[in-house]
Protein backbone atom coordinates (compact mmCIF):
# COMPACT_ATOMS: atom_id res chain seq x y z
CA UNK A 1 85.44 136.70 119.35
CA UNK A 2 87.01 134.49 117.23
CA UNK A 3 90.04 135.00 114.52
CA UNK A 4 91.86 133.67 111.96
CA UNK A 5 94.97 132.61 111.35
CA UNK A 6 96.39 132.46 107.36
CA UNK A 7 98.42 130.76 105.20
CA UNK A 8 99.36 132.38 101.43
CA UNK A 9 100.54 130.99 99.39
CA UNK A 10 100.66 127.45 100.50
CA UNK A 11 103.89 126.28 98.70
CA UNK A 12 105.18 122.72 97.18
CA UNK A 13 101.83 122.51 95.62
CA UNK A 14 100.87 122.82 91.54
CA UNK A 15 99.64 125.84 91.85
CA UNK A 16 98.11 128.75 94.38
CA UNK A 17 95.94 128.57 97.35
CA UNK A 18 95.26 130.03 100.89
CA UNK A 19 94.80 128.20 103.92
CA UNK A 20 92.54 129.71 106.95
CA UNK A 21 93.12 128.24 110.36
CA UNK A 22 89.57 129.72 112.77
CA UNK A 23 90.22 130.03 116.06
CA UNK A 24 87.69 129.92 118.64
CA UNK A 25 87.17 132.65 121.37
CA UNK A 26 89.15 130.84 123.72
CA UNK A 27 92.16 129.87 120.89
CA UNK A 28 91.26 126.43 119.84
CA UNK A 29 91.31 125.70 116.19
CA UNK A 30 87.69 125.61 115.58
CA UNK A 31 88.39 124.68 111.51
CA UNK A 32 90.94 124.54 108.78
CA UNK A 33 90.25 125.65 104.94
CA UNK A 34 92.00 125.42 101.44
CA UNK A 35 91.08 128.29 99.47
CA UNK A 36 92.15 128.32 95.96
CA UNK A 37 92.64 131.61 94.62
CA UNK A 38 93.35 131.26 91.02
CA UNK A 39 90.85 131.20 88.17
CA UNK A 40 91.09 129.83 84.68
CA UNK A 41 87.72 129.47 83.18
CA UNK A 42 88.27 126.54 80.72
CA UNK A 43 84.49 125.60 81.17
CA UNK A 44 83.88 129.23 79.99
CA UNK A 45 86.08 129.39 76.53
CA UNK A 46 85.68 126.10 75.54
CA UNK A 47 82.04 126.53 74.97
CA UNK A 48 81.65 126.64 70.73
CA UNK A 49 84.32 124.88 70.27
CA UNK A 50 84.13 121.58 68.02
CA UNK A 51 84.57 118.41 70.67
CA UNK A 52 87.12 117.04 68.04
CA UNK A 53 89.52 120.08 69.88
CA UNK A 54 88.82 119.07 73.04
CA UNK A 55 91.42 116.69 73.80
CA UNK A 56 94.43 119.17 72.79
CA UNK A 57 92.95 122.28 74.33
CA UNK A 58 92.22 120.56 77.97
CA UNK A 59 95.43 118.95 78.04
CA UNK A 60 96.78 122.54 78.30
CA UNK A 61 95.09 122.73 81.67
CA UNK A 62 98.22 120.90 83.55
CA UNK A 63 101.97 120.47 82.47
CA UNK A 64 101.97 117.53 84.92
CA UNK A 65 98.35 115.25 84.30
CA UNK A 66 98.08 116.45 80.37
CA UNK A 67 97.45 112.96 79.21
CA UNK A 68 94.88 112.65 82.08
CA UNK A 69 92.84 115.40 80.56
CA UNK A 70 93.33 114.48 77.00
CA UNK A 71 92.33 110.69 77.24
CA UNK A 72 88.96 111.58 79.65
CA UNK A 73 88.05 114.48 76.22
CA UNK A 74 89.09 111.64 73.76
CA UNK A 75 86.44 108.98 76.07
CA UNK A 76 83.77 111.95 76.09
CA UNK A 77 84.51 112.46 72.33
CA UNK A 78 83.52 108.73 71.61
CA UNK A 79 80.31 108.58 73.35
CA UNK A 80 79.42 111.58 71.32
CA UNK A 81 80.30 109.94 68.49
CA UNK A 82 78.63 106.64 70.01
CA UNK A 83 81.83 104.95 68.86
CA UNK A 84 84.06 102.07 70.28
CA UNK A 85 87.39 102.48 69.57
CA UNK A 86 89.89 99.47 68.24
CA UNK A 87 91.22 97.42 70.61
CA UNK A 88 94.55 98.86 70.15
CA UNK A 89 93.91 102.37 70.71
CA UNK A 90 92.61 101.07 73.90
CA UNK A 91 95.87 99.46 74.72
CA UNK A 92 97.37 102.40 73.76
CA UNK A 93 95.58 104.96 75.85
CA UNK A 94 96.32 102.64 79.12
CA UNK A 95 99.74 102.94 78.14
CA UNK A 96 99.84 106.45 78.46
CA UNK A 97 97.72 106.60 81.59
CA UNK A 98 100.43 103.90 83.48
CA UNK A 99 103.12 106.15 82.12
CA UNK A 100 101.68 109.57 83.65
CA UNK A 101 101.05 108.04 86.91
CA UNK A 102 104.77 106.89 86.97
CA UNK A 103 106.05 110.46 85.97
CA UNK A 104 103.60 112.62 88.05
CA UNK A 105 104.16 110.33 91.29
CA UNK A 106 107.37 110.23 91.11
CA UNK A 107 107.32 114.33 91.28
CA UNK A 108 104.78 114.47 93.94
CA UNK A 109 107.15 112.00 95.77
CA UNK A 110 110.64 112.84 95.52
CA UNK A 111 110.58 116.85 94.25
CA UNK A 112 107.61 118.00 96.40
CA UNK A 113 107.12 115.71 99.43
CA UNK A 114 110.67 113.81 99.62
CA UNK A 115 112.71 117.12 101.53
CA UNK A 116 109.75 116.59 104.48
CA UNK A 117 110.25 112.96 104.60
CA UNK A 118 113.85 112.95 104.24
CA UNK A 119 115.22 116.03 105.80
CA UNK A 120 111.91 116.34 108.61
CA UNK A 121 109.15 118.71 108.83
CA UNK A 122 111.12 121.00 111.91
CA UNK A 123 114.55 120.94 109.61
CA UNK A 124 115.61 124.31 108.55
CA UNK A 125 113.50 125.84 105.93
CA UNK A 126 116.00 127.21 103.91
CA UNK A 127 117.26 123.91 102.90
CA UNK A 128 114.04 122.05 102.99
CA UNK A 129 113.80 122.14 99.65
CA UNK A 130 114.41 120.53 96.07
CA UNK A 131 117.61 122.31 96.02
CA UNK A 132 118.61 121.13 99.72
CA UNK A 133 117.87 117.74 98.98
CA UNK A 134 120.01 117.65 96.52
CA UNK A 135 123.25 118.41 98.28
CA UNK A 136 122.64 116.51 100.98
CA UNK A 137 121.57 113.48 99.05
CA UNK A 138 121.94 114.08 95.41
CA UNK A 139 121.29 110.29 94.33
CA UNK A 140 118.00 110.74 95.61
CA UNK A 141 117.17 113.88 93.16
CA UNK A 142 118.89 112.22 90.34
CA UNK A 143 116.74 108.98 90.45
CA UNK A 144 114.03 111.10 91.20
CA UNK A 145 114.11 113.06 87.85
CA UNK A 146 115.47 109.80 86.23
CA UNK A 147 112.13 108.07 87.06
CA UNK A 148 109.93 110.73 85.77
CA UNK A 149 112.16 110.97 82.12
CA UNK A 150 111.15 107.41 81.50
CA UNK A 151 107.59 107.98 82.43
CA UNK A 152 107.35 111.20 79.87
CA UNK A 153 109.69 109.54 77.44
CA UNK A 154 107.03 106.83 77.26
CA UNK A 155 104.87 109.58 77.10
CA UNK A 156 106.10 110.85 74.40
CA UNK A 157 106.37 107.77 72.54
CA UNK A 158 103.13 106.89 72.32
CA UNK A 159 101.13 110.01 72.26
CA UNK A 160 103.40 112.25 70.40
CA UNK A 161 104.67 115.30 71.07
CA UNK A 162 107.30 116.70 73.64
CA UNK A 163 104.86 117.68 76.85
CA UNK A 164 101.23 117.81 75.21
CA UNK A 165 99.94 114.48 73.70
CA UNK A 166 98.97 115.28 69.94
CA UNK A 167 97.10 111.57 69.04
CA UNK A 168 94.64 111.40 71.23
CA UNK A 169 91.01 111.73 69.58
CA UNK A 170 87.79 110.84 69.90
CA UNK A 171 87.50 107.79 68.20
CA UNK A 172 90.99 105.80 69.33
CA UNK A 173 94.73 106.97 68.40
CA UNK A 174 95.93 109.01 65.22
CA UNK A 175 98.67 106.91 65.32
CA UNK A 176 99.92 103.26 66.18
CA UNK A 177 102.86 102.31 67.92
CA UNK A 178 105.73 101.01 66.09
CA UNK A 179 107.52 97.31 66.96
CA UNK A 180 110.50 100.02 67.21
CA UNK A 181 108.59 101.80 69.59
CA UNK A 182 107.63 98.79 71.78
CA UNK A 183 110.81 97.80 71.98
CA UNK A 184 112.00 100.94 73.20
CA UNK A 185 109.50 101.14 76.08
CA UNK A 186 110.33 97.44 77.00
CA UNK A 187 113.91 98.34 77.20
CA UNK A 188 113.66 101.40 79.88
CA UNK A 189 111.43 98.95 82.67
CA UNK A 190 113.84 97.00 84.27
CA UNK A 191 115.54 100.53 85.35
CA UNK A 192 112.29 102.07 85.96
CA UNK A 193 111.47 98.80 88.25
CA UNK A 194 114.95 99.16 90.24
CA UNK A 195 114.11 103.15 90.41
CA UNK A 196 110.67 101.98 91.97
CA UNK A 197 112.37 99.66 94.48
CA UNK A 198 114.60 102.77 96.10
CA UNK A 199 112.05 104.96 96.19
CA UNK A 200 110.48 102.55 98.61
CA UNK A 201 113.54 101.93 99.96
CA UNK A 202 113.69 105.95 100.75
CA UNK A 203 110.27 105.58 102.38
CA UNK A 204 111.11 102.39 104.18
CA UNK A 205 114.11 104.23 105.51
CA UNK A 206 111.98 107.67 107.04
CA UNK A 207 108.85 107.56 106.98
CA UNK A 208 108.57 106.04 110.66
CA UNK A 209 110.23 109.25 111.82
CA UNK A 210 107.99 111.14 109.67
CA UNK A 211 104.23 109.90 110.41
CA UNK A 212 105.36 110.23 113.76
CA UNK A 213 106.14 114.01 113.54
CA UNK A 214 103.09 114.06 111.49
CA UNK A 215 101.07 112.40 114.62
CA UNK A 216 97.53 111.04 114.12
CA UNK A 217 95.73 113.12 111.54
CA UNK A 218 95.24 111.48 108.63
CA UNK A 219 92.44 108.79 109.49
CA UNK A 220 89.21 110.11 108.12
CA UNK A 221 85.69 107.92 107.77
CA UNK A 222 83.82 108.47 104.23
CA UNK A 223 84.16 105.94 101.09
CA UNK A 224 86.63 105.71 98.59
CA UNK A 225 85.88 106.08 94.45
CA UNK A 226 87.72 104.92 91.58
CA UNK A 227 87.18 103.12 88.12
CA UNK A 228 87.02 99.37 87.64
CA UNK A 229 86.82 97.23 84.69
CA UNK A 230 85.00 94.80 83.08
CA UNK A 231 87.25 92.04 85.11
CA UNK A 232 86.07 93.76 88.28
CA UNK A 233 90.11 94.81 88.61
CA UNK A 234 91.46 98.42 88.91
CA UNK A 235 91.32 100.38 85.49
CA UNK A 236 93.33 103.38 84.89
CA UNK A 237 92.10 104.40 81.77
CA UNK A 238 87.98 103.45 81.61
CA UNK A 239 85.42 101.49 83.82
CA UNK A 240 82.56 101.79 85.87
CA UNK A 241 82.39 104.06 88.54
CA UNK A 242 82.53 102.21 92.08
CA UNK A 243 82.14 103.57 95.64
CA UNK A 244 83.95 101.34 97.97
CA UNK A 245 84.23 102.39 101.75
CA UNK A 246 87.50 102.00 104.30
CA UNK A 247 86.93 98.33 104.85
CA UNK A 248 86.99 97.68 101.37
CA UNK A 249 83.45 96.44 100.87
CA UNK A 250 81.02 97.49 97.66
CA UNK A 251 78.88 100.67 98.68
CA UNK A 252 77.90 100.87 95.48
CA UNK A 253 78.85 101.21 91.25
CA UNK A 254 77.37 103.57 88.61
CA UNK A 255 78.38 104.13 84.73
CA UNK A 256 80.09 107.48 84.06
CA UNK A 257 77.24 108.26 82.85
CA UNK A 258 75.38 108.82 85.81
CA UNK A 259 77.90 109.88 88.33
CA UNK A 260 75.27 112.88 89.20
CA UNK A 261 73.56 110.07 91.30
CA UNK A 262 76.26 110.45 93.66
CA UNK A 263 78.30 112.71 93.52
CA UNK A 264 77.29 116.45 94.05
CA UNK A 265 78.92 119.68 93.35
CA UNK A 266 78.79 123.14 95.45
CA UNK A 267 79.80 126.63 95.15
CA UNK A 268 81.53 128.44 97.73
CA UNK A 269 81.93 132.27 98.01
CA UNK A 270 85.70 132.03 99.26
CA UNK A 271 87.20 129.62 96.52
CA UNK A 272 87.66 129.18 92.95
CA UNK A 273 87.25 125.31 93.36
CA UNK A 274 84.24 123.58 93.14
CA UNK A 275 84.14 120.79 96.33
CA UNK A 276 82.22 117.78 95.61
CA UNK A 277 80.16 115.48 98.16
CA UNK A 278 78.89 111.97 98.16
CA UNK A 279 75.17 111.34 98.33
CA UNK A 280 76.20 107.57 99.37
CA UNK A 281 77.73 108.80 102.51
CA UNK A 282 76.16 110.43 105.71
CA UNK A 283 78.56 112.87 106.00
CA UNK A 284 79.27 113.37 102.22
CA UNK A 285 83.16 112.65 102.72
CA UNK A 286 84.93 111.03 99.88
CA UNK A 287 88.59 110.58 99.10
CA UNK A 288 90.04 110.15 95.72
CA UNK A 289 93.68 109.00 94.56
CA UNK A 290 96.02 106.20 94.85
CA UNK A 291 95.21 105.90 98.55
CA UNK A 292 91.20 104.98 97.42
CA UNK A 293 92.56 102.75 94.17
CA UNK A 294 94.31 100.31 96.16
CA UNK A 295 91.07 99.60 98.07
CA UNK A 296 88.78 99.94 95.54
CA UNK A 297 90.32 96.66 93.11
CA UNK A 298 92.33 94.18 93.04
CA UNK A 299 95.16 95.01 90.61
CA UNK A 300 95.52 92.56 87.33
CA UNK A 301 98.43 91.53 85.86
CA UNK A 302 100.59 92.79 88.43
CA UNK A 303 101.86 89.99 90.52
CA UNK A 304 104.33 92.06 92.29
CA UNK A 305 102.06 95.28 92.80
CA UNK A 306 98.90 93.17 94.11
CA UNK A 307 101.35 91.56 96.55
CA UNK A 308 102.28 94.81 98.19
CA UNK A 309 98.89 96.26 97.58
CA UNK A 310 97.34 93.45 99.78
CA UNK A 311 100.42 93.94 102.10
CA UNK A 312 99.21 97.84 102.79
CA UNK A 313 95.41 97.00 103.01
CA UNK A 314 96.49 94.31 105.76
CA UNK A 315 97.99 96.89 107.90
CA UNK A 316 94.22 97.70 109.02
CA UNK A 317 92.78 101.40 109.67
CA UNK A 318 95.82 102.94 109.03
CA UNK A 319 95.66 101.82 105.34
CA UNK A 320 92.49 104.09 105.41
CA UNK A 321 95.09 107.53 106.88
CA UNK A 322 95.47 109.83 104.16
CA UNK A 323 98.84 110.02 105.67
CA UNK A 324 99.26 107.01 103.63
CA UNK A 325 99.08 108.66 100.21
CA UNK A 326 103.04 108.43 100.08
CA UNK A 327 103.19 105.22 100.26
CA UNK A 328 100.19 104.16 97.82
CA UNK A 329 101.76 105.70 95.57
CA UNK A 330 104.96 103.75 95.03
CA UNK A 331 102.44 101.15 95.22
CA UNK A 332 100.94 102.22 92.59
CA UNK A 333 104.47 103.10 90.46
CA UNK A 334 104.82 99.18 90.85
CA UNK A 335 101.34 98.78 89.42
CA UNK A 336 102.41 100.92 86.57
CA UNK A 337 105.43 99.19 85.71
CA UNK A 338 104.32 95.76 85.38
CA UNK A 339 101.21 96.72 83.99
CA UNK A 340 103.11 98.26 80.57
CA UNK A 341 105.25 95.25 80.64
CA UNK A 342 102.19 93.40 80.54
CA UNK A 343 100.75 95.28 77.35
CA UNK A 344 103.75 95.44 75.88
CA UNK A 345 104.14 91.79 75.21
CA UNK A 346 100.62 91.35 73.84
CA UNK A 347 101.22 91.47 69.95
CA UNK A 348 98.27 93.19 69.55
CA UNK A 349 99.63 96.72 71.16
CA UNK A 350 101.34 97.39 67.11
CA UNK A 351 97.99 96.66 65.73
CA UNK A 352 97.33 99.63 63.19
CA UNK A 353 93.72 99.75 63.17
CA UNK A 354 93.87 102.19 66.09
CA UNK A 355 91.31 104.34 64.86
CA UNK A 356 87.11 104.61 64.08
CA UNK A 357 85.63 107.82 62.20
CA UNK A 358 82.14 109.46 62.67
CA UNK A 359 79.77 111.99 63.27
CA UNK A 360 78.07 113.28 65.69
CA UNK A 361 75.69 110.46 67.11
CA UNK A 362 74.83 111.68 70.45
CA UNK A 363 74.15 115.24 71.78
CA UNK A 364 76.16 114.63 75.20
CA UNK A 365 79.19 112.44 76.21
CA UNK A 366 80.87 111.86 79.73
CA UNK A 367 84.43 110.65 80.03
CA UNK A 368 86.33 109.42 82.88
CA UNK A 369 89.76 108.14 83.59
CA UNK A 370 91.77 107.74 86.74
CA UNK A 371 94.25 110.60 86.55
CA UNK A 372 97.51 110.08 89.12
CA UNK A 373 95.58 112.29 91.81
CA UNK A 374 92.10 110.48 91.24
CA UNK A 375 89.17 110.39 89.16
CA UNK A 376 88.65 112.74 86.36
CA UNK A 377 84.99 113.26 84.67
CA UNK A 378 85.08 115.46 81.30
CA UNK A 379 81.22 115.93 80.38
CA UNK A 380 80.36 117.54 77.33
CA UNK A 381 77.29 118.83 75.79
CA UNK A 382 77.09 119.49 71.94
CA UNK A 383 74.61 120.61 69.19
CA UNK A 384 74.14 119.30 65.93
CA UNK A 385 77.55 120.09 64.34
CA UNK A 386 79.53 118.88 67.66
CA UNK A 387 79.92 122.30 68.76
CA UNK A 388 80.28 122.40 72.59
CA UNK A 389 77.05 124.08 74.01
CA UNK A 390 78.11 123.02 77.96
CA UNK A 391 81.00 121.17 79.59
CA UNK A 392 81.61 120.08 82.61
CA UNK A 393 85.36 118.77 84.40
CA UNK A 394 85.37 117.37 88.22
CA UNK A 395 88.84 116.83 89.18
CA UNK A 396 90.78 114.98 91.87
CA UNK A 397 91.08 118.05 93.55
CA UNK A 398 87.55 119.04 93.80
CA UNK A 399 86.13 115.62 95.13
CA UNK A 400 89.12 115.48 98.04
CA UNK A 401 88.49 119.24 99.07
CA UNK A 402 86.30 118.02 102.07
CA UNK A 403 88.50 115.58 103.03
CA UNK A 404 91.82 118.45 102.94
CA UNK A 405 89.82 120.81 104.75
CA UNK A 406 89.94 117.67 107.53
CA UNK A 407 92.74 117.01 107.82
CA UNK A 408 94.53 120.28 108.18
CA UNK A 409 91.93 121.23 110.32
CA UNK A 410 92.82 117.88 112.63
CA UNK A 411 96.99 118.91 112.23
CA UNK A 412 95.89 122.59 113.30
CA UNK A 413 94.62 121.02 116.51
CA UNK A 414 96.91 118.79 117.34
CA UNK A 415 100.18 121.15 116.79
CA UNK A 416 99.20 124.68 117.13
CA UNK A 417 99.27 125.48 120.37
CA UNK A 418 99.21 129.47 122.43
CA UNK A 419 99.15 132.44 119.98
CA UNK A 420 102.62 131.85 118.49
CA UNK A 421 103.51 130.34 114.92
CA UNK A 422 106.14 128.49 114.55
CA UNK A 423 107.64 127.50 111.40
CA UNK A 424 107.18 123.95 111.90
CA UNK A 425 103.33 124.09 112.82
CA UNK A 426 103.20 125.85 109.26
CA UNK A 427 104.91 123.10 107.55
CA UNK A 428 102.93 120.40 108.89
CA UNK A 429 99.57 121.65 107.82
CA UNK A 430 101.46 122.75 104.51
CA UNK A 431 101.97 119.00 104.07
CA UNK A 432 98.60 118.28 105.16
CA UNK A 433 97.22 119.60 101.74
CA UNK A 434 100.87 117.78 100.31
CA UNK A 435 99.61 114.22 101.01
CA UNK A 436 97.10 114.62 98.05
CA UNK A 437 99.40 116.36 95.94
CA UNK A 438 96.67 118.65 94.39
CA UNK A 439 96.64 120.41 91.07
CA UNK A 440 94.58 123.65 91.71
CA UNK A 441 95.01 124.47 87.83
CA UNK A 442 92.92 121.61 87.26
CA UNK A 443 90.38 122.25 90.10
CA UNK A 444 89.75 125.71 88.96
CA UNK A 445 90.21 125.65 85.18
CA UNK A 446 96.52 132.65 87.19
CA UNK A 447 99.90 133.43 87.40
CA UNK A 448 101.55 134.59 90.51
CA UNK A 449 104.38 134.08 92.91
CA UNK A 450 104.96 131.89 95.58
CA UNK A 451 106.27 133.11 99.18
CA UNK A 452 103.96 132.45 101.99
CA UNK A 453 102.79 135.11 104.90
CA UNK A 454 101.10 133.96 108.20
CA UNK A 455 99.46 136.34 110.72
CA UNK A 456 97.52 135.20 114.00
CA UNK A 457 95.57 137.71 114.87
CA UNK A 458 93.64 138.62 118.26
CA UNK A 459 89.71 139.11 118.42
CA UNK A 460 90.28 142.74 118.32
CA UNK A 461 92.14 142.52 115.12
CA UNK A 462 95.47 142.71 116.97
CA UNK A 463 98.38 141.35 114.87
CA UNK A 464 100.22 138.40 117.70
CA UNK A 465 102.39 137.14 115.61
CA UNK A 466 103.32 137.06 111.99
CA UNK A 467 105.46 135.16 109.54
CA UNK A 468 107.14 135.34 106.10
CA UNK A 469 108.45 132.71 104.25
């Protein structure tokens, strides 16, 4: 008979989930699972809503990807509308996407992942931590939270508000950005550039040491998908839809509009979340994130960024290892970086036309933008008077679930070994689900507490061995 081992909470995630480790009869790890137990039921409540709401109510899904949500509403909003908005609000709306990536990687880096890297996934628990960190290397926490404040500051900025962005609407911006403004944003990259540069200096430093702790899990075949532009280069913020796989090479590209030609949702009766497939791929594996960006485009006006991205890709299959993620995304902070500076000195970003009015056009609308953990799809459905009558959100989360589940599952059977936990096995397929820093609010649209519990139990239902974090 087989049994199951459990994880619950798993911890240094946004938000709450359950992992299952199956063992076979003969104590093997047969499979691993991510089980998220939290429900929200945005897809539910919205429903009768006017679509003009949509981009302030969805970005109270997440405190961390709010703009994320906001600008894929705002995109569904204008085909509804069967609007283009100005070129400024454009401008404006990749802003804010650069800026989120810079402040949510920089979290998923230093607060959540850096004590692992750093401190080393068998170091004592009770300091492996945010607070640990800190007082054994406080510089590190300090940039680390310095380097998000400028992301949200330019958050802020441009989008208004203090955590929620308030002008982003179907249709472009409610509001331009001042010369004052720009100025302001131009002035903060140079530290945000040097803040960059030592958090790949920290990586640089440990993360030999820490892969190799890790061991070889992370290389999984499939495709990669993210958004590309007209220009054929990476786009945060809008784009077509392209399916690259781990070479690199063109599987295949589809508007937003008809992402149901590939991509495939399915329930499960042990999970809140929603996991996605590929129809393009045999296996229906798929991996989303900064890890699939950088092989999905070619970055533009990024001299710097496209350097090291070509830099990572050259390193061969193990550019494909989702134990990579860490590193794409200071990449990808790079990317960000340079990109703004870029916008920022086109004299066209304090244009204030940065907004088009209309009705409803169009009964249905699909939106997608490349939130930090991957690509986001809003799809709405309205009637007449633009009241929602169905919507529809696939998150990051949701189209890497297969790809989780395989790589705990390949951590489970390389380090758990006998019928005794150890602290260290936990943490390493813990940080399994870590390398693609998920948001479960997102992917399931409750409060609890955190605290984790892990019993291995016999065939009989015999408790071996049990553990409480």
């Amino acid at each position: 008979m087989s049994h199951t081992i459990t994880i619950n909470p798993v911890t240094r995630i946004e938000g709450h989930a359950t992992i299952t480790i199956l063992l076979d009869d003969v104590g093997r790890v047969a499979e691993a699972c991510l089980h998220v137990r939290e429900f929200r039921g945005f897809e539910s409540f919205c429903q009768g809503r006017p679509f003009w709401e949509m981009p302030a109510i969805t970005a109270r899904i997440c405190g961390i990807c709010p703009v994320s949500h906001a600008l894929a509403s705002a995109l569904a909003g204008d085909r509804v509308l069967g609007l283009e908005p100005p070129p400024a609000a454009h401008r404006l709306r990749s802003l804010l996407s650069l800026a989120q990536l810079i402040l949510s990687h920089s979290l998923s880096f230093f607060h959540l992942s850096a004590p692992d890297i750093v401190l080393g996934l068998d170091s004592d628990p009770a300091e492996r931590n945010i607070v640990g960190l800190a007082s054994h290397f406080p510089e590190l926490i300090q940039k680390g939270i310095r380097l998000r404040q400028i992301g949200q500051e330019i958050v802020n900025l441009i989008g208004g508000g203090r955590l929620h962005p308030e002008f982003i609407v179907p249709g472009g911006m409610r509001e331009p950005l001042a010369e004052a403004g720009r100025d302001t944003i131009a002035a903060l990259l140079p530290e945000a550039l040097d803040l960059v540069r030592f958090a790949n200096g920290v990586w640089e430093q440990h993360n030999e040491r820490f892969l190799g702790e890790m061991g070889e899990c992370g290389g999984l075949p499939g495709l990669f998908l993210g958004l590309v532009g007209e220009d054929g280069c990476l786009d945060h913020c809008t784009g077509r839809l392209r399916f690259v796989d781990t070479a690199s090479a063109i599987v295949r590209e589809l508007t937003p509009e008809a992402y149901g030609e590939a991509i495939r949702e399915t329930a499960v009766c042990d999970s809140y979340l929603k996991p996605t497939d590929c129809a393009l791929d045999q296996d229906g594996l798929y991996r989303v994130g900064p890890l699939a960006r950088l092989s999905v485009a070619p970055f533009a006006a990024a001299p710097m960024a496209e350097q090291a991205r070509k830099a990572f890709l050259a390193s061969g299959i193990t550019a494909a290892s989702s134990l990579k993620y860490h590193h794409a995304r200071l990449v990808e902070m790079l990317y960000a970086v340079e990109r703004i500076g870029a916008l920022l000195d086109d004299p066209a970003i304090t244009d204030p036309h940065v907004l088009v009015r209309g009705g409803v056009n169009h009964t249905e609308g699909v939106g997608v933008t490349e939130a930090p953990r991957g690509t986001l799809i809003h799809h709405y459905r309205v009637d007449q008077h633009g009241l929602l009558t169905g919507a529809n959100l696939i998150v990051a989360t949701a189209h890497n679930s297969r790809a989780m589940d395989r790589t705990i599952t390949a951590i489970a059977r390389q380090h758990l070994h006998g019928d005794t936990l150890t602290e260290g096995l936990l943490n390493r397929v813990e940080h399994g689900i870590r390398l693609y820093d998920p948001c479960l609010s997102c992917a399931t649209h409750t409060l609890g507490h955190l605290g984790m519990t892990v019993s291995l139990h016999a065939p009989g239902g015999k408790v071996l061995d049990r553990a409480a974090i």
